[in-house]
N, C-alpha and C. Protein backbone atom coordinates (compact mmCIF):
# COMPACT_ATOMS: atom_id res chain seq x y z
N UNK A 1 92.12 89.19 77.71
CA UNK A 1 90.87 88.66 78.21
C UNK A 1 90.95 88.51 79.73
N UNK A 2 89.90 88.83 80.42
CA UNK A 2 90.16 88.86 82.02
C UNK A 2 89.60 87.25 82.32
N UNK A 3 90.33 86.72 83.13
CA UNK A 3 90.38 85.70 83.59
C UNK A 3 89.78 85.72 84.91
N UNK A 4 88.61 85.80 85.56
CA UNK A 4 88.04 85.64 86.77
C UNK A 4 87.67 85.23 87.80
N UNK A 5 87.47 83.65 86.93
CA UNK A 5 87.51 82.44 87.42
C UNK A 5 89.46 81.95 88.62
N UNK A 6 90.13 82.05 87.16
CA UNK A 6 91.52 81.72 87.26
C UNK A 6 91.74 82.95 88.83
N UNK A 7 91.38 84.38 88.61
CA UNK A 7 91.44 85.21 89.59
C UNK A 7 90.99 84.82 91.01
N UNK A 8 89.78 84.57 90.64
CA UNK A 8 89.00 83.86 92.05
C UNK A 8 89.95 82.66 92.66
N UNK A 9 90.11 81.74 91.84
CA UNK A 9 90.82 80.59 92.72
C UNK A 9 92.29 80.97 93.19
N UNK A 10 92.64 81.63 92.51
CA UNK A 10 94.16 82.39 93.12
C UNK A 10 94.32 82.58 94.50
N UNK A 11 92.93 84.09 94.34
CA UNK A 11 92.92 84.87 95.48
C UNK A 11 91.90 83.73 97.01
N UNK A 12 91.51 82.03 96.58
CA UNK A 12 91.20 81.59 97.29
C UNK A 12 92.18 80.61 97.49
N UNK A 13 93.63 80.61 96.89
CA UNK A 13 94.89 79.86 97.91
C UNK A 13 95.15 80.75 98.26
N UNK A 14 95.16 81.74 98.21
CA UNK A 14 96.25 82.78 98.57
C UNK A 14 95.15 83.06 100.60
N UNK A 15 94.39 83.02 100.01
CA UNK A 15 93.33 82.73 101.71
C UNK A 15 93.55 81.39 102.42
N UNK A 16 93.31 80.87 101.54
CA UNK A 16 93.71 79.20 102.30
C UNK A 16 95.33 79.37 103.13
N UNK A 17 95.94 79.47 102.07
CA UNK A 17 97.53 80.54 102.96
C UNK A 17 97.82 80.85 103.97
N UNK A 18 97.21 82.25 104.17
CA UNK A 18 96.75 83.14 105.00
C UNK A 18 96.52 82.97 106.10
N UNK A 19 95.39 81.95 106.19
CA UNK A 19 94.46 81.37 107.31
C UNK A 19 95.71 80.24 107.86
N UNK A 20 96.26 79.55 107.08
CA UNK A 20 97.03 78.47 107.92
C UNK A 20 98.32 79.11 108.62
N UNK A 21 98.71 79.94 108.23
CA UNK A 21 100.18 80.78 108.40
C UNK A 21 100.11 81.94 109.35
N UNK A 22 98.47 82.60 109.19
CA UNK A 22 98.54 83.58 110.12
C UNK A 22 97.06 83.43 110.72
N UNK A 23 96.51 82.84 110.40
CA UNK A 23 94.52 82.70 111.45
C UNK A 23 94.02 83.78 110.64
N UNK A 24 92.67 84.23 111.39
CA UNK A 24 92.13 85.10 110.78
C UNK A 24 92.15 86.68 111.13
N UNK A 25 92.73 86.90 111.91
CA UNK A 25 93.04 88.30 112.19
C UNK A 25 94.76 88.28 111.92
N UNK A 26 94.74 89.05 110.03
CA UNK A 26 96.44 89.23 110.14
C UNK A 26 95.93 90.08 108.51
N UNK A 27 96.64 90.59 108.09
CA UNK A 27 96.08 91.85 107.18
C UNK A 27 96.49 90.85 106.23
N UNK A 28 96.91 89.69 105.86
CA UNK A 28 96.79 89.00 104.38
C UNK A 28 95.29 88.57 103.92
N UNK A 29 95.57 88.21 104.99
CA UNK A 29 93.89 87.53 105.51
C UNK A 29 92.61 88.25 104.68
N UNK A 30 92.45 89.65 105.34
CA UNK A 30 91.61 90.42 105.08
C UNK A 30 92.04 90.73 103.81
N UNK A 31 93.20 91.24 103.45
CA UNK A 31 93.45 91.36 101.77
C UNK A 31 93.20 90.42 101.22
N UNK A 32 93.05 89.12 101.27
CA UNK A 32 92.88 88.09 100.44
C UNK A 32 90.74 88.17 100.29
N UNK A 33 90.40 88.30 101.26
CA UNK A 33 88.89 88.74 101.47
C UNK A 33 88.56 89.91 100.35
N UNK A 34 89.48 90.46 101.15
CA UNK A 34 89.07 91.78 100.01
C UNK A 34 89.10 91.41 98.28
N UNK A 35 90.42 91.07 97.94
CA UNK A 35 90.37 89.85 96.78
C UNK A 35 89.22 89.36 95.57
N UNK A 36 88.82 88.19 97.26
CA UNK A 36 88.00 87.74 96.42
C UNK A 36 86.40 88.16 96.69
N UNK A 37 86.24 89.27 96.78
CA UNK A 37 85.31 90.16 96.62
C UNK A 37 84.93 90.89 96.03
N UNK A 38 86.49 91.20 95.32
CA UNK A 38 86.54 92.24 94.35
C UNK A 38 86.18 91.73 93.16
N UNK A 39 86.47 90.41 93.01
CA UNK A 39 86.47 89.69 91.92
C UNK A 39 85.48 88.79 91.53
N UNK A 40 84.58 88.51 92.87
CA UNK A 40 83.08 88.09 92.91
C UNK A 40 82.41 89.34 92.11
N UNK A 41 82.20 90.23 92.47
CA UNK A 41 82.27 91.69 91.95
C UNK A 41 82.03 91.93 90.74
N UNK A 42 83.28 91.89 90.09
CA UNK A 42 83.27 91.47 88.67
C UNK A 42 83.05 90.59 87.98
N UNK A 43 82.66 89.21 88.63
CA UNK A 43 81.96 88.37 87.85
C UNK A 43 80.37 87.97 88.10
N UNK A 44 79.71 89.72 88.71
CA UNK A 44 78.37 89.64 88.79
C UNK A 44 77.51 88.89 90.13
N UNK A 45 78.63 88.07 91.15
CA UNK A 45 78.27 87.45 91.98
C UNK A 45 78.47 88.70 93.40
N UNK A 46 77.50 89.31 93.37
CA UNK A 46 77.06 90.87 94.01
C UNK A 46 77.25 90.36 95.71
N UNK A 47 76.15 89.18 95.89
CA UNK A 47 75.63 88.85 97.49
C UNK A 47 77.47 88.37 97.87
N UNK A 48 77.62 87.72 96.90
CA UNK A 48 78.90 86.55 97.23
C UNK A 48 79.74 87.99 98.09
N UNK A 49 79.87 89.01 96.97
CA UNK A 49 81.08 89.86 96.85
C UNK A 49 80.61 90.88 98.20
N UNK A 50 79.55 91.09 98.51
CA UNK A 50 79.51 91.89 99.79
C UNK A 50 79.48 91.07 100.81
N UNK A 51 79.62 89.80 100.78
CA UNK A 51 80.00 88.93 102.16
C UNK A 51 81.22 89.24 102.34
N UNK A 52 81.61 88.59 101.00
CA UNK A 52 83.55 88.93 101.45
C UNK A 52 84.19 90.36 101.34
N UNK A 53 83.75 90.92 100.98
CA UNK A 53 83.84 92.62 101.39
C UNK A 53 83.58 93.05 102.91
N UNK A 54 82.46 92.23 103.17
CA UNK A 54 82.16 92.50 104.65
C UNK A 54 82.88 92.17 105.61
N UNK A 55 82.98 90.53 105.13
CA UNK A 55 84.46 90.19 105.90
C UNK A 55 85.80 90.82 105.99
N UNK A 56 86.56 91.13 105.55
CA UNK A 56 87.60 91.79 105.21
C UNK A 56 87.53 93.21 106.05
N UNK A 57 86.05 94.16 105.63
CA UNK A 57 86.07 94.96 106.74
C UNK A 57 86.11 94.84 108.36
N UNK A 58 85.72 93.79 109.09
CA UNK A 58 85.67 93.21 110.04
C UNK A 58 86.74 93.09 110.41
N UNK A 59 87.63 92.13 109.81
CA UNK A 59 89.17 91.80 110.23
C UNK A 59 89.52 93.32 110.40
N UNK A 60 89.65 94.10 109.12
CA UNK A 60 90.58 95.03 109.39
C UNK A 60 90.16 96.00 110.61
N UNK A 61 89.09 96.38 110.65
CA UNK A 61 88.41 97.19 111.74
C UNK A 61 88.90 96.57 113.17
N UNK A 62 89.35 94.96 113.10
CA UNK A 62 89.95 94.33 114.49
C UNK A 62 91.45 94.99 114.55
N UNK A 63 91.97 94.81 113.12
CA UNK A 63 93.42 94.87 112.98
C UNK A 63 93.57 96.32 113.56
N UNK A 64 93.49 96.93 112.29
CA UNK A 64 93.33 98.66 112.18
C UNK A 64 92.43 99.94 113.12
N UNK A 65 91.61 99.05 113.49
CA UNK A 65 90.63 100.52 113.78
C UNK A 65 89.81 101.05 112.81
N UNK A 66 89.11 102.09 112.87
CA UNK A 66 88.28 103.02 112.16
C UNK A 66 89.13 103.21 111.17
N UNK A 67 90.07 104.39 111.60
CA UNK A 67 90.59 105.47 110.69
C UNK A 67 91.71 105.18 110.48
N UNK A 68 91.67 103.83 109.25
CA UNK A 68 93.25 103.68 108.92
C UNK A 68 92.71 103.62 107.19
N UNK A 69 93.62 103.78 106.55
CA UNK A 69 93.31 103.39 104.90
C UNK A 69 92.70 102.20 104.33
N UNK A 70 93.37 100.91 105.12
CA UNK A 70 92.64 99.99 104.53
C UNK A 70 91.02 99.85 105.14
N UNK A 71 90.71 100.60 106.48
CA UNK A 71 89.35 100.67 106.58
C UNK A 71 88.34 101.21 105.87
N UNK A 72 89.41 102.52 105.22
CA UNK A 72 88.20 103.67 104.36
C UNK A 72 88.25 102.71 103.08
N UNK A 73 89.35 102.33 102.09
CA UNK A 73 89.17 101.51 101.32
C UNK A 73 87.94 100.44 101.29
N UNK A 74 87.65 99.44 102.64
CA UNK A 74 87.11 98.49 102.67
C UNK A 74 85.48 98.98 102.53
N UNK A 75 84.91 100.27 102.80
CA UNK A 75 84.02 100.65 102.52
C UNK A 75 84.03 101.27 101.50
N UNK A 76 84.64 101.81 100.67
CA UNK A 76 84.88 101.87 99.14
C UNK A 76 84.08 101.15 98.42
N UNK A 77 85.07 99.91 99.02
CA UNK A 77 84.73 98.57 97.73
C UNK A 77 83.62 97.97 98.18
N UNK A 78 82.81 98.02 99.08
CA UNK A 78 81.31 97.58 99.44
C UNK A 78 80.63 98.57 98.81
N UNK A 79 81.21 100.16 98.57
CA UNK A 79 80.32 101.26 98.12
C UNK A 79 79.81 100.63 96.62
N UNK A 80 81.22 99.82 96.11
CA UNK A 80 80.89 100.08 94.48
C UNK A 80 80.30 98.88 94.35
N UNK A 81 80.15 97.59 95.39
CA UNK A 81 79.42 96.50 95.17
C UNK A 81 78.26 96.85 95.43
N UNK A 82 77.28 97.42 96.51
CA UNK A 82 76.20 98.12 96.47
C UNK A 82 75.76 98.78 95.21
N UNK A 83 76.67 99.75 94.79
CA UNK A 83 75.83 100.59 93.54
C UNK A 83 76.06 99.55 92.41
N UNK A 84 76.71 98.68 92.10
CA UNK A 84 76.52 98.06 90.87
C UNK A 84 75.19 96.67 91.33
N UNK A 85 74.27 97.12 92.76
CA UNK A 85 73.24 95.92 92.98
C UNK A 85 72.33 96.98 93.12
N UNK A 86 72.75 98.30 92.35
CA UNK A 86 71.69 99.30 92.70
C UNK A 86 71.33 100.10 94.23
N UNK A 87 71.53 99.11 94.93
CA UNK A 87 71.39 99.76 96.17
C UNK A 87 71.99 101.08 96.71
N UNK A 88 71.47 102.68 95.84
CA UNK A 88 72.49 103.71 96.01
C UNK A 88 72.64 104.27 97.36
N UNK A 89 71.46 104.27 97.96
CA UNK A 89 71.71 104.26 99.44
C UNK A 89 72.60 104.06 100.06
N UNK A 90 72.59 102.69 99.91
CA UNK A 90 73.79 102.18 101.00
C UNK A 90 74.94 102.29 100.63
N UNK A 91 74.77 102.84 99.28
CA UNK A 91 76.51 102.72 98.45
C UNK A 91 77.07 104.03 98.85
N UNK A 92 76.02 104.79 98.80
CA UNK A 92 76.22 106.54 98.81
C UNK A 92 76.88 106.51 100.44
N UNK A 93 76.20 105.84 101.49
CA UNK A 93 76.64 105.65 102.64
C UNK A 93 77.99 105.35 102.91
N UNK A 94 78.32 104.43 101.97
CA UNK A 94 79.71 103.67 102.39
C UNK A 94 80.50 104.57 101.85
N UNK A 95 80.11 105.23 100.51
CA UNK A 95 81.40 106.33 99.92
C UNK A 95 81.75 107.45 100.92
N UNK A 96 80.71 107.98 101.46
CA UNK A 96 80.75 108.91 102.03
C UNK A 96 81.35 108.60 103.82
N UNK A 97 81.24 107.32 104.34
CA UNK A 97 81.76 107.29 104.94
C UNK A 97 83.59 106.94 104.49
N UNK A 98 83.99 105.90 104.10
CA UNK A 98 85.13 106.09 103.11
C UNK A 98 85.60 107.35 103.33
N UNK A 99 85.19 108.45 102.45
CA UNK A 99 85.44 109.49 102.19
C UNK A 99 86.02 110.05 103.70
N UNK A 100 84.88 110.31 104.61
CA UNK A 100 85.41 110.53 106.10
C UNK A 100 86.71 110.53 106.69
N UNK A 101 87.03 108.73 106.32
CA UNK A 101 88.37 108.74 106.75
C UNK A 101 89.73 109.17 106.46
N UNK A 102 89.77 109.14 104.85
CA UNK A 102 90.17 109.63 103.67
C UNK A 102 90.66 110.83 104.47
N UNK A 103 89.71 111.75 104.26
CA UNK A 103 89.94 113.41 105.14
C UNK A 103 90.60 113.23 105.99
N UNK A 104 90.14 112.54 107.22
CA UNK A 104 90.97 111.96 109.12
C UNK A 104 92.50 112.36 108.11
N UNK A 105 92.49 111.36 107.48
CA UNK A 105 93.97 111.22 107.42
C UNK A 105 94.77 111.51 106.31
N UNK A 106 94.30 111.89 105.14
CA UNK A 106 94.93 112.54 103.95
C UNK A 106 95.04 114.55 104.15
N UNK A 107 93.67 114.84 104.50
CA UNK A 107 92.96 116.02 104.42
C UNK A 107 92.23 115.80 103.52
N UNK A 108 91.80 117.73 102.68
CA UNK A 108 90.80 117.86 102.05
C UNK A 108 91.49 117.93 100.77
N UNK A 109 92.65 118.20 100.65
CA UNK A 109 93.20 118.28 99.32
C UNK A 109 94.18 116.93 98.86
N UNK A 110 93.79 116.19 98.36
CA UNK A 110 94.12 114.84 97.95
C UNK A 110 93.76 114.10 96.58
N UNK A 111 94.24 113.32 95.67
CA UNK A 111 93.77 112.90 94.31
C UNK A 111 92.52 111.78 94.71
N UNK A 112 93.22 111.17 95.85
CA UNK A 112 92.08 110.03 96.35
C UNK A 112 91.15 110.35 96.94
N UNK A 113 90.84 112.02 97.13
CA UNK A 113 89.66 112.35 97.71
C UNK A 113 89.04 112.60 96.57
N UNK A 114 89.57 113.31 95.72
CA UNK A 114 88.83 113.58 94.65
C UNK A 114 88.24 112.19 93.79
N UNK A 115 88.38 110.83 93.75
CA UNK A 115 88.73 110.05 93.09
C UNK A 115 86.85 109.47 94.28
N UNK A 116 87.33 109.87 95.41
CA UNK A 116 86.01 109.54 96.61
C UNK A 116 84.53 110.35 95.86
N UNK A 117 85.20 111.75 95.79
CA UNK A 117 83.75 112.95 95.59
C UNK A 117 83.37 112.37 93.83
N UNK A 118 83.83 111.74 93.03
CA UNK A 118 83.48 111.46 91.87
C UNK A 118 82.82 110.47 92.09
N UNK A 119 83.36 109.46 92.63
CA UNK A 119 81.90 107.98 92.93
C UNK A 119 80.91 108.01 93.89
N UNK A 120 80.60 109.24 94.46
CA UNK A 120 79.93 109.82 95.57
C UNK A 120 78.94 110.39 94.15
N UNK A 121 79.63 111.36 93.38
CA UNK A 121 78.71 112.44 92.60
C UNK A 121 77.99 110.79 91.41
N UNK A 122 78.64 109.94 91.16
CA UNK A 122 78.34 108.68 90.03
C UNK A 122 76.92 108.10 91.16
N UNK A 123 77.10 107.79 92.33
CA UNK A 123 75.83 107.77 92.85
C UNK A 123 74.86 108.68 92.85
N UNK A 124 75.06 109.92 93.51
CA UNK A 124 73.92 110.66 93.71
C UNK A 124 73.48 110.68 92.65
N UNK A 125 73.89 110.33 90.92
CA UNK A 125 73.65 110.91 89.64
C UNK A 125 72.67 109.57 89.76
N UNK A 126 72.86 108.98 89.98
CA UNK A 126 72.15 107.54 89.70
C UNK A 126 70.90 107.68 90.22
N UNK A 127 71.07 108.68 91.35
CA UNK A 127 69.90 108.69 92.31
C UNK A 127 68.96 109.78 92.32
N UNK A 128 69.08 110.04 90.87
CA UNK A 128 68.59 111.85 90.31
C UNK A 128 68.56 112.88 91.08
N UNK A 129 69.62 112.86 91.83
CA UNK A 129 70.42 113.96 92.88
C UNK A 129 71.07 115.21 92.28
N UNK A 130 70.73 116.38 91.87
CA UNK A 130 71.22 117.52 91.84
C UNK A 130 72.71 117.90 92.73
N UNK A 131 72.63 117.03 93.91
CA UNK A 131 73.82 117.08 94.63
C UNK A 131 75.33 116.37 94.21
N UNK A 132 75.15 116.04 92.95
CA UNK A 132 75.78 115.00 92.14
C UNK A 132 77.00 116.06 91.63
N UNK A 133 76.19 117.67 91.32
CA UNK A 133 77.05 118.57 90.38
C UNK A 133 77.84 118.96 91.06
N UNK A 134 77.50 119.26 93.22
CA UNK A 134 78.28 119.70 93.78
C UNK A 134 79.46 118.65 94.13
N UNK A 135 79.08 117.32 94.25
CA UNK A 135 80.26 116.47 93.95
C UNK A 135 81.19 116.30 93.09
N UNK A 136 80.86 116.66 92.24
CA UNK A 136 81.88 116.97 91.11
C UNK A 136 82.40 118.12 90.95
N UNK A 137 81.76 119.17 91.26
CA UNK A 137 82.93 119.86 91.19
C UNK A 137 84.05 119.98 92.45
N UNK A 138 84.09 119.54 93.46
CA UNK A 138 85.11 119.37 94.37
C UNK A 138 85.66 118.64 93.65
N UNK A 139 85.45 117.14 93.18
CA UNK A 139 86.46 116.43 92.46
C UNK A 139 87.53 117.09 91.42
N UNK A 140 86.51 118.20 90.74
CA UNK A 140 87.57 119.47 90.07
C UNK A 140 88.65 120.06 90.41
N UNK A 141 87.71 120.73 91.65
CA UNK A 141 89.01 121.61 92.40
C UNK A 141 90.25 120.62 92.98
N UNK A 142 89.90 119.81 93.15
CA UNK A 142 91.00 118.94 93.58
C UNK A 142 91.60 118.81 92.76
N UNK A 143 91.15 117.89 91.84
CA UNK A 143 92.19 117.69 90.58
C UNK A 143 92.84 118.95 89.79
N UNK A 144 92.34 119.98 89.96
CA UNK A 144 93.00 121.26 88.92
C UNK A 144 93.91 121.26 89.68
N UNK A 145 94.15 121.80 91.43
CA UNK A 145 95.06 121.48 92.12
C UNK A 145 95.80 120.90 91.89
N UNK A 146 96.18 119.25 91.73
CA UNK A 146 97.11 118.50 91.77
C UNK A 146 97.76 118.60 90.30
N UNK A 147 96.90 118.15 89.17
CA UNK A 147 97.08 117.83 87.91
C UNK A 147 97.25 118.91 87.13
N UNK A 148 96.72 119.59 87.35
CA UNK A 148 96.13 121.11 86.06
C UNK A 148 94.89 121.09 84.95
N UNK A 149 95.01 121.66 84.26
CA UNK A 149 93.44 121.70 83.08
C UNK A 149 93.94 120.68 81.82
N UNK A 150 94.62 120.19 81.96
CA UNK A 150 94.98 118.77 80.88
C UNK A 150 94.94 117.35 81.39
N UNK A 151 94.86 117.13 82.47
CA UNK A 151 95.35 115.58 82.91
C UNK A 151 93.76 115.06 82.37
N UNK A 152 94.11 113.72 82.41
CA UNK A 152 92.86 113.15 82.21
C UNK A 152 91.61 112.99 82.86
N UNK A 153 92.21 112.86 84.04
CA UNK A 153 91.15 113.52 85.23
C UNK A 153 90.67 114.06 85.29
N UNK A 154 91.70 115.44 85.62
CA UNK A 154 90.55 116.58 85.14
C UNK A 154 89.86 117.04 84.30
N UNK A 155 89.81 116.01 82.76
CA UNK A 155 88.76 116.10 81.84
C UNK A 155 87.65 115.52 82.16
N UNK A 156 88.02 114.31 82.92
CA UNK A 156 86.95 113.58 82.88
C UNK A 156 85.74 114.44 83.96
N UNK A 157 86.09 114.92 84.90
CA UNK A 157 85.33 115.63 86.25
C UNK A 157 84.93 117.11 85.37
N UNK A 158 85.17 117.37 84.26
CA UNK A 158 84.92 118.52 83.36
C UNK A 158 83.65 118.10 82.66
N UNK A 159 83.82 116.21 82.23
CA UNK A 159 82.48 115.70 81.22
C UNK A 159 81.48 115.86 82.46
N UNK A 160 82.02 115.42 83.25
CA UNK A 160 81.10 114.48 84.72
C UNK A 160 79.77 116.16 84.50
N UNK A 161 80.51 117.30 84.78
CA UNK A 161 80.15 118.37 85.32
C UNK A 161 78.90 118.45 84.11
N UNK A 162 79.64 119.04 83.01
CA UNK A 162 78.69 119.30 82.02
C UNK A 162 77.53 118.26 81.51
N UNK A 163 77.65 117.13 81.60
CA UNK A 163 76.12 116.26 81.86
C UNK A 163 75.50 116.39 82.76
N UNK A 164 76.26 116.37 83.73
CA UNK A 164 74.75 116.80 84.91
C UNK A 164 74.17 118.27 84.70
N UNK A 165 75.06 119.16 84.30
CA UNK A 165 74.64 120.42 83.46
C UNK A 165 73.55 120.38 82.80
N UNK A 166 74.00 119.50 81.73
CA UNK A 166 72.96 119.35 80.26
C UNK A 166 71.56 118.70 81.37
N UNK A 167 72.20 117.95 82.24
CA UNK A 167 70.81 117.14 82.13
C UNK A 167 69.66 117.72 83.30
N UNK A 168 70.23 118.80 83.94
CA UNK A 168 69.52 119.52 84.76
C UNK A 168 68.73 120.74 83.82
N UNK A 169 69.67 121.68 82.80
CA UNK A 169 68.94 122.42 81.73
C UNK A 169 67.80 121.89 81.54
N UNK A 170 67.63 120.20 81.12
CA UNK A 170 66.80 119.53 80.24
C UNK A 170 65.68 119.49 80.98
N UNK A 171 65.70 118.97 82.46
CA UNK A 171 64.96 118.65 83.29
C UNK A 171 64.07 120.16 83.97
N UNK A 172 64.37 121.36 83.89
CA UNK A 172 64.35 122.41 84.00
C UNK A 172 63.19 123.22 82.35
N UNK A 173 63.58 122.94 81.23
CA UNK A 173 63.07 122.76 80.08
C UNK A 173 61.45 122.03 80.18
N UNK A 174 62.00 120.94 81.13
CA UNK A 174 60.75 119.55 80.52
C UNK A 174 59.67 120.45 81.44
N UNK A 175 60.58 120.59 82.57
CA UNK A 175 59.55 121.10 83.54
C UNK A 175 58.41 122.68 82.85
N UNK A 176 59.17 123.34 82.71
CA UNK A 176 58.79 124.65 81.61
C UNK A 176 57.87 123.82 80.98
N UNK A 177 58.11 122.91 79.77
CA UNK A 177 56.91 123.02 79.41
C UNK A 177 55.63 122.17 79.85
N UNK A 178 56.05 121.31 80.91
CA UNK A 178 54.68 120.83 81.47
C UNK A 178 53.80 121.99 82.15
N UNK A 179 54.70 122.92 82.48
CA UNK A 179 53.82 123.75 83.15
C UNK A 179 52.90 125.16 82.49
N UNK A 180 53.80 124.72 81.22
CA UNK A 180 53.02 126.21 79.80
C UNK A 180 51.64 125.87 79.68
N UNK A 181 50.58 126.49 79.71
CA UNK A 181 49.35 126.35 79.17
C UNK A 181 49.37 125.60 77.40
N UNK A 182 48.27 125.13 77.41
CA UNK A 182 48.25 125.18 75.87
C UNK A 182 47.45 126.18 75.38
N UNK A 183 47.86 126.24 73.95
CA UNK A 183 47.12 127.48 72.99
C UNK A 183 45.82 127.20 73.51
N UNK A 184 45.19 126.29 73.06
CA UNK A 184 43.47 125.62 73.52
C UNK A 184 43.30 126.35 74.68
N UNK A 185 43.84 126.44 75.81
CA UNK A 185 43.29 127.08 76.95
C UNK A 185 43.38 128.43 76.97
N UNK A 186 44.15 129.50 75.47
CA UNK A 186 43.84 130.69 75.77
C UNK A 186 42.75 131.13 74.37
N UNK A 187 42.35 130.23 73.56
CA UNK A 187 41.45 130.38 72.78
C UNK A 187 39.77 130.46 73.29
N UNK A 188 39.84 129.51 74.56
CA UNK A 188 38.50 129.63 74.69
C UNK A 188 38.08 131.26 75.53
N UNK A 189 39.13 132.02 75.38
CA UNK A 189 38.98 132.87 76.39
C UNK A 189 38.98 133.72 75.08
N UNK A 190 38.45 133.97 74.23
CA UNK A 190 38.73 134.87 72.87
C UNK A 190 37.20 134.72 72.57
């Protein structure tokens, strides 16, 4: 059973900590932010969890800079607090920036990029984006790369593919037949 509560107050000594031992610019700090953001997060408290997401990016952006990991991370985890408040916009924004840095400093061939282009393609899907299929399949090529045609991964970026498949056929279909005449309109012409 996940304990959230118990989580939250943890990750708020573990800040209380932090703050007395090192102030507020020191990477516990911001990990402890990050924390309990993640975990606001998961217990549905969305506004709570993009404050302290926000925070955390701040510190680290003092600590780190732009283009370090825990920066692309820190917009990650605002990406997935945004899309679980719906807001795909801004979520799609943050993945994709994320993603950015990811590249700076991994490259293009990486599991964690691919792991980026899948919650990138989970938005655009949200956002009845056709651009969703081309996200996924990079997440493919990546993963066939690393893993091969068995890992779990690469099954899963195999389902990802073929629903947006199915559901573009469908949408393609619906369209067809809104646009078929009916019989009635070639009878009166008889």
């Amino acid at each position: 059973m996940k304990n959230y509560k118990a989580a939250l107050k943890l990750h708020e000594n573990v800040l209380r900590t932090a703050l007395k031992l090192h102030g507020e610019y020191h990477s516990l700090t911001a990990s402890s932010y990050c924390g309990i953001g993640i975990t606001q997060k998961e217990m549905k408290d969305y506004e709570a969890s993009l404050q302290s997401l926000q925070h955390s990016l701040e510190i680290g952006l003092k600590l780190f800079g732009e283009d370090h990991f825990d920066t692309a991370s820190s917009y990650h985890f605002i990406g997935d607090t945004q899309r679980e408040m719906k807001n795909y916009k801004s979520a799609l924004a943050s993945y994709q920036h994320s993603l950015e840095i990811k590249i700076k400093l991994n490259g293009e061939d990486d599991p964690r990029i691919a792991d980026s282009y899948t919650d990138i393609g989970d938005t655009q899907y949200e956002m009845k984006g056709k651009s969703s299929l081309m996200s996924y399949e990079r997440a493919l090529q990546i993963r066939l790369k690393f893993f091969g045609k068995n890992h779990p991964e690469t099954e899963k970026s195999n389902q990802d593919i073929e629903l947006v498949q199915a559901l573009l056929e469908k949408d393609v279909s619906n369209q067809a037949e809104e646009n078929r005449p009916e019989l009635s309109d070639f009878m009166e012409y008889l």
